[in-house]
PDB file of N, CA and C in Angstrom:
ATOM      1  N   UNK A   1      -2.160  15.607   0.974  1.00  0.00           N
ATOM      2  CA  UNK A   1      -2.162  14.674   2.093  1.00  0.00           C
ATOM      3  C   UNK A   1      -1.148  13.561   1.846  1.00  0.00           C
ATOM      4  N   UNK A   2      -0.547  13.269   3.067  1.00  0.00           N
ATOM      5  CA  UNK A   2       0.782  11.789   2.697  1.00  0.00           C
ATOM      6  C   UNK A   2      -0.117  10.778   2.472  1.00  0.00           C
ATOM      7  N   UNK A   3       0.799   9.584   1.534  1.00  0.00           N
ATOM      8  CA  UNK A   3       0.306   8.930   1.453  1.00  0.00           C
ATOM      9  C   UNK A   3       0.855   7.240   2.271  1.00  0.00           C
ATOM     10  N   UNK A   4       0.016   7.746   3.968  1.00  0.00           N
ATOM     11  CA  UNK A   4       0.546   6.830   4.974  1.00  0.00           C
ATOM     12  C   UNK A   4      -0.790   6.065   5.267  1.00  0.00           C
ATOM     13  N   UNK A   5      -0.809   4.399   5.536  1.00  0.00           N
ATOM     14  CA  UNK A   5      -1.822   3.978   6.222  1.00  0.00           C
ATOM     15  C   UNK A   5      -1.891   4.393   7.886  1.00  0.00           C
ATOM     16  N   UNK A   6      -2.915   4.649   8.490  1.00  0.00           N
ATOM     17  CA  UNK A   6      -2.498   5.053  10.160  1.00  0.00           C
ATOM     18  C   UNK A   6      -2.530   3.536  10.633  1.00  0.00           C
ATOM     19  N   UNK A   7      -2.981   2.466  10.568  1.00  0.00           N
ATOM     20  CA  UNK A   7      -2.705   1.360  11.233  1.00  0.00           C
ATOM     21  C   UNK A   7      -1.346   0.592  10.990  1.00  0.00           C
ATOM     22  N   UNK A   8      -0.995  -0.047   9.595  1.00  0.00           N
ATOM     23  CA  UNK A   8      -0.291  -0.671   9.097  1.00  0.00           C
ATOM     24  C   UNK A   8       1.063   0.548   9.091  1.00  0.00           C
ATOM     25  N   UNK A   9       1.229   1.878   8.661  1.00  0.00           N
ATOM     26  CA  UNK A   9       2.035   2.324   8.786  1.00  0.00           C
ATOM     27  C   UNK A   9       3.081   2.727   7.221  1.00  0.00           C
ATOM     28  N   UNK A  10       2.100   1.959   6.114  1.00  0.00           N
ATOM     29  CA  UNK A  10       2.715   1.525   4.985  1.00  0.00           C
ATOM     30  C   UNK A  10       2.553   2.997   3.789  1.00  0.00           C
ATOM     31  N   UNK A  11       3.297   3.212   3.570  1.00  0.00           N
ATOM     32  CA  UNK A  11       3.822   4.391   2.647  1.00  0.00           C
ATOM     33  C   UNK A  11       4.561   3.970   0.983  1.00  0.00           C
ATOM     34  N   UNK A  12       4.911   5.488   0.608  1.00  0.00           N
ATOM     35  CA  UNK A  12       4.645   5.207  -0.649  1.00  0.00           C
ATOM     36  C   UNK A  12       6.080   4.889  -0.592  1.00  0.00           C
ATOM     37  N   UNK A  13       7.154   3.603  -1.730  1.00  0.00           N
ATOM     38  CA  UNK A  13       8.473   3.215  -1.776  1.00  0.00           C
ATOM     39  C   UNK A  13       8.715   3.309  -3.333  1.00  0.00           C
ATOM     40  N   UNK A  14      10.169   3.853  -3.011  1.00  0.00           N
ATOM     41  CA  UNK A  14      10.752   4.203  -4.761  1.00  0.00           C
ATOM     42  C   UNK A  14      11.429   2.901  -5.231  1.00  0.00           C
ATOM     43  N   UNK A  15      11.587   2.814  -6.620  1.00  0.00           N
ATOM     44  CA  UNK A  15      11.933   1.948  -6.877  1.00  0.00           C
ATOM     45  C   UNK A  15      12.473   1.854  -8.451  1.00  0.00           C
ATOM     46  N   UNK A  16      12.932   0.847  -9.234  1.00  0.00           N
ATOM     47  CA  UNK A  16      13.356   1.313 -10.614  1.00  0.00           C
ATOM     48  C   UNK A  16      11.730  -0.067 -11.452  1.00  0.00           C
ATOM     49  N   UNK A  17      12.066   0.856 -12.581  1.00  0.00           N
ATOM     50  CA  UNK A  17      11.454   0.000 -13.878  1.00  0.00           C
ATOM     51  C   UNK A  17      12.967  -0.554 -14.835  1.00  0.00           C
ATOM     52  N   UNK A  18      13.072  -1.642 -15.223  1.00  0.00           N
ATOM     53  CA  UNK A  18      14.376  -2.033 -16.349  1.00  0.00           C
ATOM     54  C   UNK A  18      14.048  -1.962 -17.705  1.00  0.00           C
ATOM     55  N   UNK A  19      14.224  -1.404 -18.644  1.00  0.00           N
ATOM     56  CA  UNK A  19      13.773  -1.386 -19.876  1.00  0.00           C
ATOM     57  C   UNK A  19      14.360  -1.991 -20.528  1.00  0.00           C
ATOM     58  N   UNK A  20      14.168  -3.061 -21.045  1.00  0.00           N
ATOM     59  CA  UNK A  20      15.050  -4.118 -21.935  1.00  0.00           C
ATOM     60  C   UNK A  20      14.570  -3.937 -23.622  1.00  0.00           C
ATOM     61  N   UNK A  21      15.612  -4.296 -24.371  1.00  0.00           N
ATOM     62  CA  UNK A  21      15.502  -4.288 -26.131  1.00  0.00           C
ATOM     63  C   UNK A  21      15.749  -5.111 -26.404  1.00  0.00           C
ATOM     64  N   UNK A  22      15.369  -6.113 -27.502  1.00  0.00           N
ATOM     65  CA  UNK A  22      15.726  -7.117 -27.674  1.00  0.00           C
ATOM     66  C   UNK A  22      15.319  -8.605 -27.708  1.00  0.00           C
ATOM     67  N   UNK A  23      14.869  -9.315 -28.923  1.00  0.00           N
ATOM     68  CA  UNK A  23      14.344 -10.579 -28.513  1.00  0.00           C
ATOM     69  C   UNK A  23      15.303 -11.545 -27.766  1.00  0.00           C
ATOM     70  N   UNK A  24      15.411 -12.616 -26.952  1.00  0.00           N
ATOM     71  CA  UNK A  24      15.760 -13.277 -25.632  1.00  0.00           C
ATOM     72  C   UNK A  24      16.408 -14.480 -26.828  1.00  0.00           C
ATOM     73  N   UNK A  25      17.489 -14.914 -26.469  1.00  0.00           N
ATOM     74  CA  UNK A  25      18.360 -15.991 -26.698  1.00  0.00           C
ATOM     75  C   UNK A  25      17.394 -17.023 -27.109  1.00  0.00           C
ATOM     76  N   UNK A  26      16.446 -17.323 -26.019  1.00  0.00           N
ATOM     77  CA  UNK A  26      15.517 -18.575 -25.737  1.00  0.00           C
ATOM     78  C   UNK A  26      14.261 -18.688 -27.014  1.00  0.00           C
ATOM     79  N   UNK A  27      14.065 -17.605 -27.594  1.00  0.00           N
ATOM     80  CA  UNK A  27      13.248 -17.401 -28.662  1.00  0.00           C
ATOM     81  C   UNK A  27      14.118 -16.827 -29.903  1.00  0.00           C
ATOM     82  N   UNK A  28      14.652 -16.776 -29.905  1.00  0.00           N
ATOM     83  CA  UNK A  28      15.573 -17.125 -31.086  1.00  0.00           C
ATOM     84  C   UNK A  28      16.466 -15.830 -31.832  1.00  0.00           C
ATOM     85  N   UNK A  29      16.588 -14.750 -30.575  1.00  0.00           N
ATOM     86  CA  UNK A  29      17.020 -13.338 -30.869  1.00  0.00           C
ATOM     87  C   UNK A  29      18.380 -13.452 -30.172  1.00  0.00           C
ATOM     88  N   UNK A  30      19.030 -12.650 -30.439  1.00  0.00           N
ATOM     89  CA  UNK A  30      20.648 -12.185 -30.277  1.00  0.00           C
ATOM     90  C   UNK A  30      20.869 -12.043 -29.134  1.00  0.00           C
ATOM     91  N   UNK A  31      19.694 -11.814 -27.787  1.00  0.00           N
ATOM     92  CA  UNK A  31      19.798 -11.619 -26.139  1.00  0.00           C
ATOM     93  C   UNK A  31      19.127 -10.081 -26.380  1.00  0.00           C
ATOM     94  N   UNK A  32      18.782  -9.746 -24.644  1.00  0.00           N
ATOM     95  CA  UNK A  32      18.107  -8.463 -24.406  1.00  0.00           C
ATOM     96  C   UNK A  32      19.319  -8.023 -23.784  1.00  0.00           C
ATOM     97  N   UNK A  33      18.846  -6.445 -24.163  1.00  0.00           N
ATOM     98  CA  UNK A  33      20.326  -5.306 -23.485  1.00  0.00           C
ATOM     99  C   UNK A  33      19.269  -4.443 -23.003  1.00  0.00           C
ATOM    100  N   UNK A  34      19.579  -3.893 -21.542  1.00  0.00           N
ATOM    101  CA  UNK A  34      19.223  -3.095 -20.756  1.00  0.00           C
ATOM    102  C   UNK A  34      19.243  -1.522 -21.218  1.00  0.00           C
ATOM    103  N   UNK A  35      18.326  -1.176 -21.577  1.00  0.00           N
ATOM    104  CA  UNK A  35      18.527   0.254 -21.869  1.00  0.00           C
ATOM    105  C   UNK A  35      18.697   1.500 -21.207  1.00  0.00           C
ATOM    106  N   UNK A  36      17.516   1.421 -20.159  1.00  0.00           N
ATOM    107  CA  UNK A  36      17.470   2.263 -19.484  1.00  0.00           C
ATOM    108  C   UNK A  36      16.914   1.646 -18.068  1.00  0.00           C
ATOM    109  N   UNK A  37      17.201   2.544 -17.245  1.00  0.00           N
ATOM    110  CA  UNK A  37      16.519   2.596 -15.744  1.00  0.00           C
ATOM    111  C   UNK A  37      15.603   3.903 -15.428  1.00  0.00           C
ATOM    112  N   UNK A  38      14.503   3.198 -14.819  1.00  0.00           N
ATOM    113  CA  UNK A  38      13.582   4.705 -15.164  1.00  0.00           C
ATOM    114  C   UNK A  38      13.421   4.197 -13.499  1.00  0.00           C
ATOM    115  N   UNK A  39      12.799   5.665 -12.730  1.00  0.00           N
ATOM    116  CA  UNK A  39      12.568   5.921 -11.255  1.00  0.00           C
ATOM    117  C   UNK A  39      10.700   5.414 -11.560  1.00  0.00           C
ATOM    118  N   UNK A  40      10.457   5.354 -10.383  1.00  0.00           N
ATOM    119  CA  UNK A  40       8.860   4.731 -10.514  1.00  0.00           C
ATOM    120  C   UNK A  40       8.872   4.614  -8.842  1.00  0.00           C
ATOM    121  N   UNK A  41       7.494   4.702  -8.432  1.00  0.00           N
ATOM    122  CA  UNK A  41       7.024   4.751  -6.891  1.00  0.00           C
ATOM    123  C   UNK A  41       5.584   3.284  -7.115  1.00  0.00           C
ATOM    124  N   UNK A  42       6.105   2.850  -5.639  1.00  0.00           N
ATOM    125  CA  UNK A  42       5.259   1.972  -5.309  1.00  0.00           C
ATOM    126  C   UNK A  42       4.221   2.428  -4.390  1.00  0.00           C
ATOM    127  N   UNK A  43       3.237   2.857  -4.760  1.00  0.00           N
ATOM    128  CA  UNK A  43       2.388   3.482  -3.857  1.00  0.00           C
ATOM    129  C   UNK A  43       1.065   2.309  -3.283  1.00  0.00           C
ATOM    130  N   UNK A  44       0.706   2.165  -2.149  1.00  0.00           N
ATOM    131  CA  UNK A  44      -0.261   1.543  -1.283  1.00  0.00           C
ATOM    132  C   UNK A  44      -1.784   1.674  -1.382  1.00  0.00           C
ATOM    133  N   UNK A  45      -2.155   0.744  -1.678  1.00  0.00           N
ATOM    134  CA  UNK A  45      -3.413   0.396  -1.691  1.00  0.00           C
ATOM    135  C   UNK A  45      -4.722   0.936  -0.550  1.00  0.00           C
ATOM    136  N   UNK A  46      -4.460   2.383  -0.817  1.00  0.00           N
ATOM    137  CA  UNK A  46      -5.266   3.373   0.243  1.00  0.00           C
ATOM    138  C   UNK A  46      -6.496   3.444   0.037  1.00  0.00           C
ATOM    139  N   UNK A  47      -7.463   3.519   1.274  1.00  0.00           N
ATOM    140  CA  UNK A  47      -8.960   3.711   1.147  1.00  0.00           C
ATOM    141  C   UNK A  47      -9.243   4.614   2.296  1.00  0.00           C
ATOM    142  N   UNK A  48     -10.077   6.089   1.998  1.00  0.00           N
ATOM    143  CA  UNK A  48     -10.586   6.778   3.255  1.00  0.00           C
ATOM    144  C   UNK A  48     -11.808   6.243   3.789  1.00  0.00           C
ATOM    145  N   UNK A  49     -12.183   6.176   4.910  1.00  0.00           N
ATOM    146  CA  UNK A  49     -12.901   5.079   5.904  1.00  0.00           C
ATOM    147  C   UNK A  49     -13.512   5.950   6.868  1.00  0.00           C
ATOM    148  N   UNK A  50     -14.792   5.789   7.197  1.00  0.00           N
ATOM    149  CA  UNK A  50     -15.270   6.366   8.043  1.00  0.00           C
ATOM    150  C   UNK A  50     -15.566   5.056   9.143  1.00  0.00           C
ATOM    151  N   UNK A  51     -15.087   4.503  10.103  1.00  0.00           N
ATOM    152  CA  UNK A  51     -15.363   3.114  10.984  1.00  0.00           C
ATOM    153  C   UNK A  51     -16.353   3.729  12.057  1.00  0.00           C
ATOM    154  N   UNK A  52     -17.209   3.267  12.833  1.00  0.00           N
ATOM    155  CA  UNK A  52     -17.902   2.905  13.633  1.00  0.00           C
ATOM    156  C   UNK A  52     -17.160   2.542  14.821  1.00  0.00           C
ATOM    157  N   UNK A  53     -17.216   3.227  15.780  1.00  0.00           N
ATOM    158  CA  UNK A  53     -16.912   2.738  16.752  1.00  0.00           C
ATOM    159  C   UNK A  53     -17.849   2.756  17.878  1.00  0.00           C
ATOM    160  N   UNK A  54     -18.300   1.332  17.865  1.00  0.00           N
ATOM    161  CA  UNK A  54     -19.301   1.492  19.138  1.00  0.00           C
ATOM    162  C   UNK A  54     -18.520   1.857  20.958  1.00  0.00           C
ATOM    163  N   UNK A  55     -17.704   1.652  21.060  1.00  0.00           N
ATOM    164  CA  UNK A  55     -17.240   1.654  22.307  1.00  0.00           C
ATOM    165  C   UNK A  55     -17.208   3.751  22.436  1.00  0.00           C
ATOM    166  N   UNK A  56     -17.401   4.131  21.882  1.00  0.00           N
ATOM    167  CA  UNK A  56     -16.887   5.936  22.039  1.00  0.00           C
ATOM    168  C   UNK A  56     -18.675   5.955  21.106  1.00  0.00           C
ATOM    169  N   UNK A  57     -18.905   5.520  20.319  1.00  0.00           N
ATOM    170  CA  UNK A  57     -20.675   5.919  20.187  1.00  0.00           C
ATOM    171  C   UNK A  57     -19.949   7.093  19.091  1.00  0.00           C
ATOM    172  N   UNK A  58     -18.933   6.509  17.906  1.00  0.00           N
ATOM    173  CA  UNK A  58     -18.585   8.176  16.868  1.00  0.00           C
ATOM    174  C   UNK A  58     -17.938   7.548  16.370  1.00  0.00           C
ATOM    175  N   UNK A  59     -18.197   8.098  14.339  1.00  0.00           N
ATOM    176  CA  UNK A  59     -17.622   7.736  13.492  1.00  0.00           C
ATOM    177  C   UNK A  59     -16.120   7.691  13.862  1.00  0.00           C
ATOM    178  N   UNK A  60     -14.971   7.281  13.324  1.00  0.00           N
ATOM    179  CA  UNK A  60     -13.483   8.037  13.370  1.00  0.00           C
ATOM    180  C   UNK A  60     -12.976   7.801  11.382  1.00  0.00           C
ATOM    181  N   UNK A  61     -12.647   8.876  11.128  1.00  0.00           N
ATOM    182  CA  UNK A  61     -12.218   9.321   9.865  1.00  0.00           C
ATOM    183  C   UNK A  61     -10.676   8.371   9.571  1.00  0.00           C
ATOM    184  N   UNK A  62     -10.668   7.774   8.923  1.00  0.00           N
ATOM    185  CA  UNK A  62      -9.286   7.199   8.601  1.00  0.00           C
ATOM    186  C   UNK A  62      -8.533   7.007   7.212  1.00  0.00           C
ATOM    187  N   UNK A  63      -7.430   6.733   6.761  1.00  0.00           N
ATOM    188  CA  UNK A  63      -6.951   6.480   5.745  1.00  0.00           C
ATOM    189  C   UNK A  63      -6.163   5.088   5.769  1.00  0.00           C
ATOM    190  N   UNK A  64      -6.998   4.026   5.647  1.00  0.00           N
ATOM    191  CA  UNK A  64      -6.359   2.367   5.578  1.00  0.00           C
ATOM    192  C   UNK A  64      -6.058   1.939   4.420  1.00  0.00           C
ATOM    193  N   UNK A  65      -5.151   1.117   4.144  1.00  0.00           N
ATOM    194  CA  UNK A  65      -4.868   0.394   2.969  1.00  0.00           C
ATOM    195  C   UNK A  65      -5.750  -0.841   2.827  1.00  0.00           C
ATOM    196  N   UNK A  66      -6.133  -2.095   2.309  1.00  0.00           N
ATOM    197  CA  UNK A  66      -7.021  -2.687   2.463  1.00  0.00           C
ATOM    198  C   UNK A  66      -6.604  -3.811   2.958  1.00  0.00           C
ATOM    199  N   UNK A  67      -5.356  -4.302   3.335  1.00  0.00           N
ATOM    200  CA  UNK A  67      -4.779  -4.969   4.826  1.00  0.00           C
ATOM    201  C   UNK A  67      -5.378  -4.579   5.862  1.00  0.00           C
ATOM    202  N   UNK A  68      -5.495  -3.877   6.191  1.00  0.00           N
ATOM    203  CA  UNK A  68      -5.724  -3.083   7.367  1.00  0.00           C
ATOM    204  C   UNK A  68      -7.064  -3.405   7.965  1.00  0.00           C
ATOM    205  N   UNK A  69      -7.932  -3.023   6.672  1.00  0.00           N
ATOM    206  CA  UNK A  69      -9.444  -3.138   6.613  1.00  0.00           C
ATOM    207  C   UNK A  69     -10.009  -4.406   7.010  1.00  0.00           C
ATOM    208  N   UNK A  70      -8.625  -5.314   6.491  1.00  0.00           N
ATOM    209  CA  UNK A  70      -8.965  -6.655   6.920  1.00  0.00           C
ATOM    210  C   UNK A  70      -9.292  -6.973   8.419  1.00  0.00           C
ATOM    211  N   UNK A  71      -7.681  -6.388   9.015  1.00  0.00           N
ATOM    212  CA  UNK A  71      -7.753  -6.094  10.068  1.00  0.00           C
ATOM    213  C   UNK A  71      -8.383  -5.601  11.335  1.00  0.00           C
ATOM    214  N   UNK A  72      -8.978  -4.921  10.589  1.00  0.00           N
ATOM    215  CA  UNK A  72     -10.343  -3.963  11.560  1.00  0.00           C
ATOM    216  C   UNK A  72     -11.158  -4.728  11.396  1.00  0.00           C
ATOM    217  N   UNK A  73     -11.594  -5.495  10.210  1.00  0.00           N
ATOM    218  CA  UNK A  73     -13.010  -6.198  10.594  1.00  0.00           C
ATOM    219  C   UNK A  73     -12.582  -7.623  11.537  1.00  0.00           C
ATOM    220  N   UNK A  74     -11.235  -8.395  11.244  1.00  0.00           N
ATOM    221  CA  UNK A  74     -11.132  -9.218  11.891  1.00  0.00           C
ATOM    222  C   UNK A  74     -11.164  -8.748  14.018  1.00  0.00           C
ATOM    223  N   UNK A  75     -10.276  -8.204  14.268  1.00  0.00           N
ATOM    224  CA  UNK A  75     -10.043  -7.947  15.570  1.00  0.00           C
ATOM    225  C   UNK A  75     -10.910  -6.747  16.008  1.00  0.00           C
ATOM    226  N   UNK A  76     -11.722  -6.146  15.348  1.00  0.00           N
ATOM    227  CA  UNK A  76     -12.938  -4.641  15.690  1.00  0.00           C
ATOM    228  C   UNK A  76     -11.846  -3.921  15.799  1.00  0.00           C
ATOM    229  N   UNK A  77     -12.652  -2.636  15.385  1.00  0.00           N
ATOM    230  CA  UNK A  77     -12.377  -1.299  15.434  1.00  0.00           C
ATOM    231  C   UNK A  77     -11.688  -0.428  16.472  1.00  0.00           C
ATOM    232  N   UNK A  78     -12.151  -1.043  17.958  1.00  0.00           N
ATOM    233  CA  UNK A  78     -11.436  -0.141  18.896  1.00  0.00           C
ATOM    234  C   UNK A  78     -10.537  -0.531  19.380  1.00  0.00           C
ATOM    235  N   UNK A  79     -10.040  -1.896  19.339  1.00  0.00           N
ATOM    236  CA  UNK A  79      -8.871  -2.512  19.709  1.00  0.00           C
ATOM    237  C   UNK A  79      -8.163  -2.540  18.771  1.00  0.00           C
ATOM    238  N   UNK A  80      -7.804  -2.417  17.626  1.00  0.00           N
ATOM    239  CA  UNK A  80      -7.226  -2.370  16.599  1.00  0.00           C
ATOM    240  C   UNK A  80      -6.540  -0.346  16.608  1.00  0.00           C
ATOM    241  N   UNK A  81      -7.983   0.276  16.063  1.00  0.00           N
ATOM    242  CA  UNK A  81      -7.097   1.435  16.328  1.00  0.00           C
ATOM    243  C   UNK A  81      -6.497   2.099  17.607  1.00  0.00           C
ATOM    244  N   UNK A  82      -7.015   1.229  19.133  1.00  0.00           N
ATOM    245  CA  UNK A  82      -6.183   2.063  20.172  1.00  0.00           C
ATOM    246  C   UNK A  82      -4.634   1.178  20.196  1.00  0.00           C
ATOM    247  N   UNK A  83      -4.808   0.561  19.588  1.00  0.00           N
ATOM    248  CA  UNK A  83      -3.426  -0.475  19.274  1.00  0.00           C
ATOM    249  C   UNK A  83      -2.332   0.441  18.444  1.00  0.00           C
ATOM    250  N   UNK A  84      -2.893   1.027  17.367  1.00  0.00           N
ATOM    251  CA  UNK A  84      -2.032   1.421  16.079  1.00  0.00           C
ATOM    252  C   UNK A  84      -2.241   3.180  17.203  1.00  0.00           C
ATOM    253  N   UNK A  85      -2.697   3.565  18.013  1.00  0.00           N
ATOM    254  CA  UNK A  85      -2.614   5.104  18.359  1.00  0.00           C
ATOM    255  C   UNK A  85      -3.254   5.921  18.247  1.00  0.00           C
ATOM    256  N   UNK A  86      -4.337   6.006  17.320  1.00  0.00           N
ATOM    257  CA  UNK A  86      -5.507   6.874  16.974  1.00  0.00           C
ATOM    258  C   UNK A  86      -6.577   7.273  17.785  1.00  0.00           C
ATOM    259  N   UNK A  87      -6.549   6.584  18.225  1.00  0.00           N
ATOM    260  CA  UNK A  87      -7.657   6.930  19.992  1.00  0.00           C
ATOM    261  C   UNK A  87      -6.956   7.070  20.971  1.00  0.00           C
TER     262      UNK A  87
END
């Protein structure tokens, strides 16, 4: 399964790690040298959700990040997801 929120829209983003050697000028070492660049993914703070929707009287199955969740409890459930498309 992707790993997409259906409200927020937020997915998984690539990105680097910097690997440094070396104690730092400031503590009393020779400076840090960059060794390597390694690939690494930023993946989203996903939760599967079963919400309540009183206006339709039926669970709806979802995959939110926990923004989202915020979201749904602030503005309810059915205006929120007929907003984002799901209904």
């Amino acid at each position: 399964m992707s790993k997409v929120c259906t409200i927020t829209g937020a997915h998984v983003s690539r990105g680097h790690v910097i690997h440094r050697r070396g104690l730092a000028k400031k503590k009393g070492g020779i400076g840090q040298h960059v060794t390597a660049n390694t690939k690494r993914t930023f993946t989203p703070n996903l939760k599967d959700r079963r919400i309540w929707v009183p206006e339709l009287s039926k669970f709806i199955k979802v995959k939110l990040t926990a923004r989202a969740l915020k979201t749904v409890a602030k503005n309810g459930a059915f205006s929120t997801l007929k907003k984002a498309g799901v209904i």
